[in-house]
C-alpha atoms as a PDB file:
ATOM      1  CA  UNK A   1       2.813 -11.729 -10.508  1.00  0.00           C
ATOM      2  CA  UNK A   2       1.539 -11.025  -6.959  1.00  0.00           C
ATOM      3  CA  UNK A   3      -0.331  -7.794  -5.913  1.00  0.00           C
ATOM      4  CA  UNK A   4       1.649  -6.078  -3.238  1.00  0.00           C
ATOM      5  CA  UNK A   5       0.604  -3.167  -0.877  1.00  0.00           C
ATOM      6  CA  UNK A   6       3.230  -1.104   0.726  1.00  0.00           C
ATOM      7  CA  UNK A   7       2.708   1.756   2.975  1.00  0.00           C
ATOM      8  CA  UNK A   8       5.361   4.139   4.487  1.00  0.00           C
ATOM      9  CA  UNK A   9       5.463   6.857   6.628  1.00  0.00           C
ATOM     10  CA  UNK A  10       7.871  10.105   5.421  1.00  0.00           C
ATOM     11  CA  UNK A  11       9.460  12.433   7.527  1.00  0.00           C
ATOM     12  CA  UNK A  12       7.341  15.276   8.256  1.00  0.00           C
ATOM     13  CA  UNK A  13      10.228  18.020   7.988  1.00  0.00           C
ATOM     14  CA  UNK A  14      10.263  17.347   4.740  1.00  0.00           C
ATOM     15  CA  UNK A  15       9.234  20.145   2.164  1.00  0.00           C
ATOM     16  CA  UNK A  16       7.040  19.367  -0.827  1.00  0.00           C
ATOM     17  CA  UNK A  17       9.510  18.908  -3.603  1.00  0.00           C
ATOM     18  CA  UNK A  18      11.646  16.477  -1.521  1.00  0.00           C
ATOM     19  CA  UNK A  19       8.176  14.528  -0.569  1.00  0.00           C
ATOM     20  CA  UNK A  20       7.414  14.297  -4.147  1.00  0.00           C
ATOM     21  CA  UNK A  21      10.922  12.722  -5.000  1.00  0.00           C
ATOM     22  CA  UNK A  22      11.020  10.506  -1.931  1.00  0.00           C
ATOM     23  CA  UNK A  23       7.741   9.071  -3.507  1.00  0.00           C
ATOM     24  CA  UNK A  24       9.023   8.760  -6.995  1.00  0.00           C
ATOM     25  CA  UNK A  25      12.235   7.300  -5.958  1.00  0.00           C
ATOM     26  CA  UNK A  26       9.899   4.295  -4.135  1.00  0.00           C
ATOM     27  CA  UNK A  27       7.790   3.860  -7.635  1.00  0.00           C
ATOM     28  CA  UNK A  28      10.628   4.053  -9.900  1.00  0.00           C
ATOM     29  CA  UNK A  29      12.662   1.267  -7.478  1.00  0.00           C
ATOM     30  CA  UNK A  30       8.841  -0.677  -8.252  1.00  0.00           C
ATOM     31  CA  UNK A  31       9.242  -0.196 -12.087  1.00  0.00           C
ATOM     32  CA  UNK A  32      13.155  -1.230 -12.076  1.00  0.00           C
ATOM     33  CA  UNK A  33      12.154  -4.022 -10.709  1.00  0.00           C
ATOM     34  CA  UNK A  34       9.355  -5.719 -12.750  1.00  0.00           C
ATOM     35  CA  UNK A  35       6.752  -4.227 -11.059  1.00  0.00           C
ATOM     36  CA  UNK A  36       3.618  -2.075 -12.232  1.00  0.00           C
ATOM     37  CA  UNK A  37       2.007   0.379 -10.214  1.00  0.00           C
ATOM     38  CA  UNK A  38      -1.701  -0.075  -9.831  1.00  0.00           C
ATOM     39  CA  UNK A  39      -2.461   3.401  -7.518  1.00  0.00           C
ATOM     40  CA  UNK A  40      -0.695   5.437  -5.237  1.00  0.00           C
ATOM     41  CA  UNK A  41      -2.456   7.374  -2.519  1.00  0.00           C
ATOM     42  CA  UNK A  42      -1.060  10.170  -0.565  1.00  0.00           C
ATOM     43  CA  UNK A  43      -2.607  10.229   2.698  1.00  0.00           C
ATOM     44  CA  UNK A  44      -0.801  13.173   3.750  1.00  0.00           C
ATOM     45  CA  UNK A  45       0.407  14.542   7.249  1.00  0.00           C
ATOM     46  CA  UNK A  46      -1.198  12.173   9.590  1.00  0.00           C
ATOM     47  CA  UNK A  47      -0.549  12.097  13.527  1.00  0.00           C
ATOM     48  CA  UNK A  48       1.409   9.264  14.833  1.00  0.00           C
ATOM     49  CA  UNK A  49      -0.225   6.973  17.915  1.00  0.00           C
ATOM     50  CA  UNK A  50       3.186   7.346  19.580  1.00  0.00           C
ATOM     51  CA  UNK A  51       6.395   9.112  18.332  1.00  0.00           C
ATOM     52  CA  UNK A  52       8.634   7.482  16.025  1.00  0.00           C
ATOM     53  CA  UNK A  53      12.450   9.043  15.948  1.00  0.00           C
ATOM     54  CA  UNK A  54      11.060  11.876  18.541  1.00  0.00           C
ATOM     55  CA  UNK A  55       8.227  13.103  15.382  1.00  0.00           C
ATOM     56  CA  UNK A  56       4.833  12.884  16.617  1.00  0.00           C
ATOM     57  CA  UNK A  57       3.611  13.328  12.723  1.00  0.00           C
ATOM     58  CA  UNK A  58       4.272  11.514   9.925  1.00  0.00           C
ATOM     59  CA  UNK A  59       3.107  11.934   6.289  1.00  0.00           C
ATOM     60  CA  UNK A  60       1.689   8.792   4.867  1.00  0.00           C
ATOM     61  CA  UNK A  61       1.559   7.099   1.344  1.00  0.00           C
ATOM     62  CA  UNK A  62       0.028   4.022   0.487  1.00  0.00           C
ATOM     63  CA  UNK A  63       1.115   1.951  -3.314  1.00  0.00           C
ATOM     64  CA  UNK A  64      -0.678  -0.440  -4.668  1.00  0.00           C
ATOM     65  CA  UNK A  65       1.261  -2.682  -7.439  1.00  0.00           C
ATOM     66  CA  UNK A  66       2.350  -5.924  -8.675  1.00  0.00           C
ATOM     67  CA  UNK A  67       5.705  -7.400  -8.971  1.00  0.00           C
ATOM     68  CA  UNK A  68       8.014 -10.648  -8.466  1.00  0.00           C
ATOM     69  CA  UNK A  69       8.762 -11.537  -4.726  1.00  0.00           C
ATOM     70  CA  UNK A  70      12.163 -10.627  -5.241  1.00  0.00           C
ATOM     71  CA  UNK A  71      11.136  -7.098  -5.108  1.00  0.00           C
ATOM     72  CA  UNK A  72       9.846  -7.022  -1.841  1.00  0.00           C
ATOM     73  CA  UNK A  73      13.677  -7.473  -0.642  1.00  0.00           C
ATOM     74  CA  UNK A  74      14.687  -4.875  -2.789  1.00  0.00           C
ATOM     75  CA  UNK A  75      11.802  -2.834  -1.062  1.00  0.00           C
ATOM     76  CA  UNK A  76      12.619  -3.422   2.680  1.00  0.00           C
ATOM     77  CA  UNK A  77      16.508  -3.158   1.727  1.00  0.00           C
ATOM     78  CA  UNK A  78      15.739   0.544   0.275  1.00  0.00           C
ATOM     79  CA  UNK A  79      13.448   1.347   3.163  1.00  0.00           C
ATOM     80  CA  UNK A  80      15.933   0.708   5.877  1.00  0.00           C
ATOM     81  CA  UNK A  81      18.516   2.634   4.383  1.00  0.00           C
ATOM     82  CA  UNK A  82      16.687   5.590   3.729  1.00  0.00           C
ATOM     83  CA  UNK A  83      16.790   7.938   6.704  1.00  0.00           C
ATOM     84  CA  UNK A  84      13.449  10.034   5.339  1.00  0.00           C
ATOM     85  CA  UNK A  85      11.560   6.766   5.696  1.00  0.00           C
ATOM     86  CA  UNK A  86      10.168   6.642   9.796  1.00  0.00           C
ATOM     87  CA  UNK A  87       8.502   3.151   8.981  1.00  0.00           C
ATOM     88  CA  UNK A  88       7.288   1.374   6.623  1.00  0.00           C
ATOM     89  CA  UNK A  89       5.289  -2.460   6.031  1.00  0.00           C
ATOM     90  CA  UNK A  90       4.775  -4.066   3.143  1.00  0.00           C
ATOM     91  CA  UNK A  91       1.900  -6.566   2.427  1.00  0.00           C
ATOM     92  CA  UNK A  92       0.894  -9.284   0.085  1.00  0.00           C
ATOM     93  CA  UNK A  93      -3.106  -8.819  -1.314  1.00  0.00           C
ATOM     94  CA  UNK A  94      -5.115 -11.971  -0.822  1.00  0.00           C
ATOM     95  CA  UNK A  95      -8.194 -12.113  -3.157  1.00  0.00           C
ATOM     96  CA  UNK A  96     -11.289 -12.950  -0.860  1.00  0.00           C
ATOM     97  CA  UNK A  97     -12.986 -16.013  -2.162  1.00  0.00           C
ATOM     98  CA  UNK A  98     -16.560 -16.236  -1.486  1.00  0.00           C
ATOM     99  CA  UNK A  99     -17.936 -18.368   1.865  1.00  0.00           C
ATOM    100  CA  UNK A 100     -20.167 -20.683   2.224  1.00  0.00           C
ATOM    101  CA  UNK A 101     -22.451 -17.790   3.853  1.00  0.00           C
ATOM    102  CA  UNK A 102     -21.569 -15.438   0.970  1.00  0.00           C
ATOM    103  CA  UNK A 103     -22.620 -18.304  -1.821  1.00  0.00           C
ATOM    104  CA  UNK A 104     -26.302 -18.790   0.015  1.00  0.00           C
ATOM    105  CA  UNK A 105     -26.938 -14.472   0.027  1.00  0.00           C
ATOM    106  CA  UNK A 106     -26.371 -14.205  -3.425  1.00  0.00           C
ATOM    107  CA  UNK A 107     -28.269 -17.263  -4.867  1.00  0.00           C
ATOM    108  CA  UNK A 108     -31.334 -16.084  -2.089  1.00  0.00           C
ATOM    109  CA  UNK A 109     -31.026 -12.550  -3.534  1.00  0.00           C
ATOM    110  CA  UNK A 110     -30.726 -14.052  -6.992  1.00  0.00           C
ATOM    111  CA  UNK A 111     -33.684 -16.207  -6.741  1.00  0.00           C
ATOM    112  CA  UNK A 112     -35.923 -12.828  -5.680  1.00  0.00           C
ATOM    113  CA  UNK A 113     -35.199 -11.380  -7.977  1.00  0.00           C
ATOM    114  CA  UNK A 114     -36.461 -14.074 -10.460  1.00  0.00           C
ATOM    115  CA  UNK A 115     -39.788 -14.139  -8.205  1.00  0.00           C
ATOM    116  CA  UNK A 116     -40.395 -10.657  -8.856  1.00  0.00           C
ATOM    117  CA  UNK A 117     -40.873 -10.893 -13.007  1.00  0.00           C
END
């Protein structure tokens, strides 16, 4: 399975208890799905660059999971139908792999090291 990041941006007229199960509702649709949920981060009312739907606040929450490609769809599909949800973007994790540059640091720093027994 893939690691996925998907961020979305709530209504801000929303009160707490229909935040919370706008949230859940997302990481349930995750679990349904195949998918485990790594971390979720509530960034909370945020300001928006420009307005979105005439609200110049949103409040933002970040999850971090894994899960089949399929669920993506399923992801975007439930995002676009839900009026709560002002936008949203989901993205695939890429593991860095080490550079040339990065290889040459840490055998320099490693070799130190060894000088310094």
């Amino acid at each position: 399975m893939r690691k996925y990041e998907t961020a979305f941006i709530l209504d801000p007229g929303l009160d707490e208890a229909t935040l919370e199960k706008e949230i859940k509702k997302v990481e349930e649709l995750i679990e349904n799905n195949k998918g485990k949920i790594i971390q979720t981060d509530r960034w909370g009312l945020r300001k928006l660059t420009y307005r979105i739907k005439k609200k110049p606040e949103g409040y933002y929450v970040i999850t971090h999971f894994e899960g089949p490609t399929a669920l993506i769809r399923e992801l975007d599909r439930y995002y676009k139908l839900d009026e709560n949800v002002l936008r949203f973007l989901n993205v695939v994790k890429m593991e860095k792999k080490p550079s040339e540059k990065d290889k040459e640091l840490s055998f320099a720093e490693g070799s130190k090291e060894k000088t310094k027994i």
